[in-house]
C-alpha atoms as a PDB file:
ATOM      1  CA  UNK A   1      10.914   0.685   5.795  1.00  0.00           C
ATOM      2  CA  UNK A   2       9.990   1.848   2.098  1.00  0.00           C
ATOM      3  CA  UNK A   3       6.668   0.676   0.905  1.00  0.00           C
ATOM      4  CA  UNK A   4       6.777   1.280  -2.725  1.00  0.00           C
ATOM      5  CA  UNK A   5       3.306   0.017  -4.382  1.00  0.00           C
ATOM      6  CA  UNK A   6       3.066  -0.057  -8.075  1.00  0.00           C
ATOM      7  CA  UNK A   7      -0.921   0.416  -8.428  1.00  0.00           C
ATOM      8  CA  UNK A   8      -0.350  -0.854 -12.465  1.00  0.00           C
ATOM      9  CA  UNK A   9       0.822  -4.079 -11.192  1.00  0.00           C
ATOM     10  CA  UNK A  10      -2.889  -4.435  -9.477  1.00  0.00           C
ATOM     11  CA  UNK A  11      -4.054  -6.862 -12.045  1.00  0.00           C
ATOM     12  CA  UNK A  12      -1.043  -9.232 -11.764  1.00  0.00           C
ATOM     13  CA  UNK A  13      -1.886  -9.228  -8.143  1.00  0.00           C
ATOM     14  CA  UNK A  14      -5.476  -9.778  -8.180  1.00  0.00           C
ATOM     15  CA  UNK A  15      -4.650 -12.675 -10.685  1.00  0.00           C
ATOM     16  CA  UNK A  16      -2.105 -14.467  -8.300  1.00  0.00           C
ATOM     17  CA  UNK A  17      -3.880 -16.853  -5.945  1.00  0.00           C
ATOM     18  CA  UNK A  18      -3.304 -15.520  -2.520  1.00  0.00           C
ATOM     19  CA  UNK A  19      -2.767 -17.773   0.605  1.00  0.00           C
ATOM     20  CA  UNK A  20      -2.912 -16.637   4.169  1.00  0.00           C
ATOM     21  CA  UNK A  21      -0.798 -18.973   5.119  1.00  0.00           C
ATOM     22  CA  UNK A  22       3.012 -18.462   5.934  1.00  0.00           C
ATOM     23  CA  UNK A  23       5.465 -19.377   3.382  1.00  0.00           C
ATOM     24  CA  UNK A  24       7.134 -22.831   3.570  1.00  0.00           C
ATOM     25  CA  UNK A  25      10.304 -21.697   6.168  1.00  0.00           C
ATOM     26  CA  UNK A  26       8.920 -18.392   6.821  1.00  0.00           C
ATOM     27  CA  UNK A  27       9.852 -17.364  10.552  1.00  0.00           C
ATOM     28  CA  UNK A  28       6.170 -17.466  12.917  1.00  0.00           C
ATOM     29  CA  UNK A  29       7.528 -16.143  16.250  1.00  0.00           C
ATOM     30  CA  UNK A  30       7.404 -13.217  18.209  1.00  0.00           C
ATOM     31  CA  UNK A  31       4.405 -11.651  20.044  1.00  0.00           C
ATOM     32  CA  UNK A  32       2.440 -10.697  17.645  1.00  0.00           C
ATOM     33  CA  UNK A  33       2.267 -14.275  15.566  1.00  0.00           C
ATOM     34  CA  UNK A  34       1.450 -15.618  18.931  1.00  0.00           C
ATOM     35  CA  UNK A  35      -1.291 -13.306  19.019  1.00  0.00           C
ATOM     36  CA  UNK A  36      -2.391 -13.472  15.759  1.00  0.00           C
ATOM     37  CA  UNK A  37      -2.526 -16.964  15.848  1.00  0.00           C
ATOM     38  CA  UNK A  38      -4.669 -17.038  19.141  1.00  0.00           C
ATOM     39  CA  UNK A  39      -7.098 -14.631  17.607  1.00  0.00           C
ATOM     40  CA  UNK A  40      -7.683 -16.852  14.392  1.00  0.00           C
ATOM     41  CA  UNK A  41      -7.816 -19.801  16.190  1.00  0.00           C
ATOM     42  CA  UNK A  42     -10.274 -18.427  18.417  1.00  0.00           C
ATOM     43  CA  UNK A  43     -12.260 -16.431  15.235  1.00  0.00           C
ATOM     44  CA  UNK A  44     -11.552 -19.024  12.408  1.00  0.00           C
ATOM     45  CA  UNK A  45     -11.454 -17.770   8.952  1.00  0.00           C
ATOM     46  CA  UNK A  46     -11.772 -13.714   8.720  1.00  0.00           C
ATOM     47  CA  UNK A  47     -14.104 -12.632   6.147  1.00  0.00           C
ATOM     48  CA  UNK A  48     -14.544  -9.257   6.689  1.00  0.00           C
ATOM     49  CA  UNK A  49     -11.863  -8.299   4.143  1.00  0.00           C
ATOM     50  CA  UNK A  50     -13.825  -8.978   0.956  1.00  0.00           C
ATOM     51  CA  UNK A  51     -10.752 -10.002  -1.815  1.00  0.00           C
ATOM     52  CA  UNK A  52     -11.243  -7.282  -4.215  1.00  0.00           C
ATOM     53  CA  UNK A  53     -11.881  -3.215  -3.753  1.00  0.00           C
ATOM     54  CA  UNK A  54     -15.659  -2.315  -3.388  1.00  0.00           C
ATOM     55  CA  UNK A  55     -16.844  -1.020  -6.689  1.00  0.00           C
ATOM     56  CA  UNK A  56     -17.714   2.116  -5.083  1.00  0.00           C
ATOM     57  CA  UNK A  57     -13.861   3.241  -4.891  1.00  0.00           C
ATOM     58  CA  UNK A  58     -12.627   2.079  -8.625  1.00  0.00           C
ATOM     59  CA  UNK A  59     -12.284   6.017  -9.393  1.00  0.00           C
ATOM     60  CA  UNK A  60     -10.686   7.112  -6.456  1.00  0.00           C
ATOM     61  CA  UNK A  61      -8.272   3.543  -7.497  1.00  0.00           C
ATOM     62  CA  UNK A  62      -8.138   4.661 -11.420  1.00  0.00           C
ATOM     63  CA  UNK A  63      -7.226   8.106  -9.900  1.00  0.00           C
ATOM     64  CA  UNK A  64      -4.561   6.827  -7.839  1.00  0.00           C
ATOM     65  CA  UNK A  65      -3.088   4.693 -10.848  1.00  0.00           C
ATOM     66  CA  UNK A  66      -3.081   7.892 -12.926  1.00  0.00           C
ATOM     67  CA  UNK A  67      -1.575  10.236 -10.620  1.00  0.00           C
ATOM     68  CA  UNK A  68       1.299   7.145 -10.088  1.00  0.00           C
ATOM     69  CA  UNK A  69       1.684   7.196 -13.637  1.00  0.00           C
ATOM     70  CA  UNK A  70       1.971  11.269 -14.120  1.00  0.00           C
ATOM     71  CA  UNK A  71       4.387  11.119 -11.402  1.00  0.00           C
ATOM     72  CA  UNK A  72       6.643   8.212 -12.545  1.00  0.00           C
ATOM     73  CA  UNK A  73       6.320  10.631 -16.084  1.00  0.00           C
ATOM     74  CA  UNK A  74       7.641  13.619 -14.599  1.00  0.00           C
ATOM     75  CA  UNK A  75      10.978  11.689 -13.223  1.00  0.00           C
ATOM     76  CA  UNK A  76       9.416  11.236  -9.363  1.00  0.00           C
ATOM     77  CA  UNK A  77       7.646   8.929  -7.069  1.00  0.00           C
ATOM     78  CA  UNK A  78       6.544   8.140  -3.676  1.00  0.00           C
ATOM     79  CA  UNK A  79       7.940   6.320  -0.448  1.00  0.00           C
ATOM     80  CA  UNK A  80       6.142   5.283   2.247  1.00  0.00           C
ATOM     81  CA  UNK A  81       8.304   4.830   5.674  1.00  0.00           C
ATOM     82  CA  UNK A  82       7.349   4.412   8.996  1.00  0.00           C
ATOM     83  CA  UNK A  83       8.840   6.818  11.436  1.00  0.00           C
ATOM     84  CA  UNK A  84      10.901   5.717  15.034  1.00  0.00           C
ATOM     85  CA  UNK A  85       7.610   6.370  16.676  1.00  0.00           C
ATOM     86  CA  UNK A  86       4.954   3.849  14.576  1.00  0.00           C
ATOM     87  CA  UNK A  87       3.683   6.975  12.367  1.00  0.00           C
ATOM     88  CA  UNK A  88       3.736   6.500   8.232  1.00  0.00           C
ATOM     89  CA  UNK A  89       5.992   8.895   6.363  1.00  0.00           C
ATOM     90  CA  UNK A  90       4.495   9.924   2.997  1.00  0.00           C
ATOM     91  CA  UNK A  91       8.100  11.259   0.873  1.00  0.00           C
ATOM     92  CA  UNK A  92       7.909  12.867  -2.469  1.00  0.00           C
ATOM     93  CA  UNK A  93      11.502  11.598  -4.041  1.00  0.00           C
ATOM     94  CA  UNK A  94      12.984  12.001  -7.930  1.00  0.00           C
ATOM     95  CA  UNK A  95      14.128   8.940  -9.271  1.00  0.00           C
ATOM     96  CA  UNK A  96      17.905   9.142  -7.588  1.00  0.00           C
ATOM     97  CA  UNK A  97      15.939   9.046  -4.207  1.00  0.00           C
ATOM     98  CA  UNK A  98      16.770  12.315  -3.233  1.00  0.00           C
ATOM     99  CA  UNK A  99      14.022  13.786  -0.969  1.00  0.00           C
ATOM    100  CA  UNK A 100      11.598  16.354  -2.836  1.00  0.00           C
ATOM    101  CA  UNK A 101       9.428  16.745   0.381  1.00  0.00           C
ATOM    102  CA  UNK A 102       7.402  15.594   2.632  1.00  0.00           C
ATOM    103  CA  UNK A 103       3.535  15.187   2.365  1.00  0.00           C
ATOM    104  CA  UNK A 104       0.704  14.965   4.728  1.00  0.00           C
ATOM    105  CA  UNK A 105      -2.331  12.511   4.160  1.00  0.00           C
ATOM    106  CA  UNK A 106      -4.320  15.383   2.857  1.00  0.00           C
ATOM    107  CA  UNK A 107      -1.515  16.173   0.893  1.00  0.00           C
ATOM    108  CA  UNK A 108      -1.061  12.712  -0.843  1.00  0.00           C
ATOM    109  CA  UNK A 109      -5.181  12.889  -1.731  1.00  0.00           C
ATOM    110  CA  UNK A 110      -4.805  16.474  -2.799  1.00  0.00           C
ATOM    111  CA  UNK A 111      -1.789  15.068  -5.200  1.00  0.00           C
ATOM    112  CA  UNK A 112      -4.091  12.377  -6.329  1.00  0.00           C
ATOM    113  CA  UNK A 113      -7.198  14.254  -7.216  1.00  0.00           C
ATOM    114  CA  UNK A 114      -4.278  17.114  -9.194  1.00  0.00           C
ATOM    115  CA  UNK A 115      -2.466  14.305 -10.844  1.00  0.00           C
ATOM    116  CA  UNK A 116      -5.507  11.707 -11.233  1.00  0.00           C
ATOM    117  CA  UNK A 117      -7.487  13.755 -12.974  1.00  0.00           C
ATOM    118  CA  UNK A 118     -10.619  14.003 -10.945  1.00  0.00           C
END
């Protein structure tokens, strides 16, 4: 699984009405929708996502968005996968996908703060 997220297309997301609801069609079985339907049933609503970023972290976001951007400049980008065993690959690939490395979490913020210009 590659998890590609554009953080300059943030503001056509946050504009887009967002349902939690499954898509008209969209498959709902399986353990965990069985599960996650118990829980909200059992919860109701969930509000302890709020719907936008606290305003505390819009540099570290701006930062991210920049680095993204100095990346994309410089021919490269990064993939997110999940490995056989659950844990989230952080890849460092050129634009043909060819693997440039691999990066830890402290990594990927040390890339961020280098490329975001904090």
């Amino acid at each position: 699984m590659t998890a590609n997220i554009d953080p300059l297309q943030l503001a056509k997301l946050e504009a887009t009405p967002q349902s939690t609801k499954p898509a008209a069609g969209a498959a709902s079985s399986g353990a965990f929708a069985t599960a996650l339907a118990q829980a909200q049933q059992a919860s109701g609503p969930s509000t302890a996502v709020p719907p936008t970023p606290p305003v505390e972290l819009a540099s570290r976001i701006d930062a991210a968005a920049h680095a993204w951007e100095s990346l994309a400049g410089s021919g490269q980008h990064l993939a997110f996968e999940q490995s056989p065993d659950g844990r989230v690959r952080i890849q460092l690939r050129d634009l043909d996908g060819n693997d440039l490395g691999a990066l830890s979490g402290n990594e990927l913020f040390e890339l961020i703060d280098r490329e975001g210009g904090t």
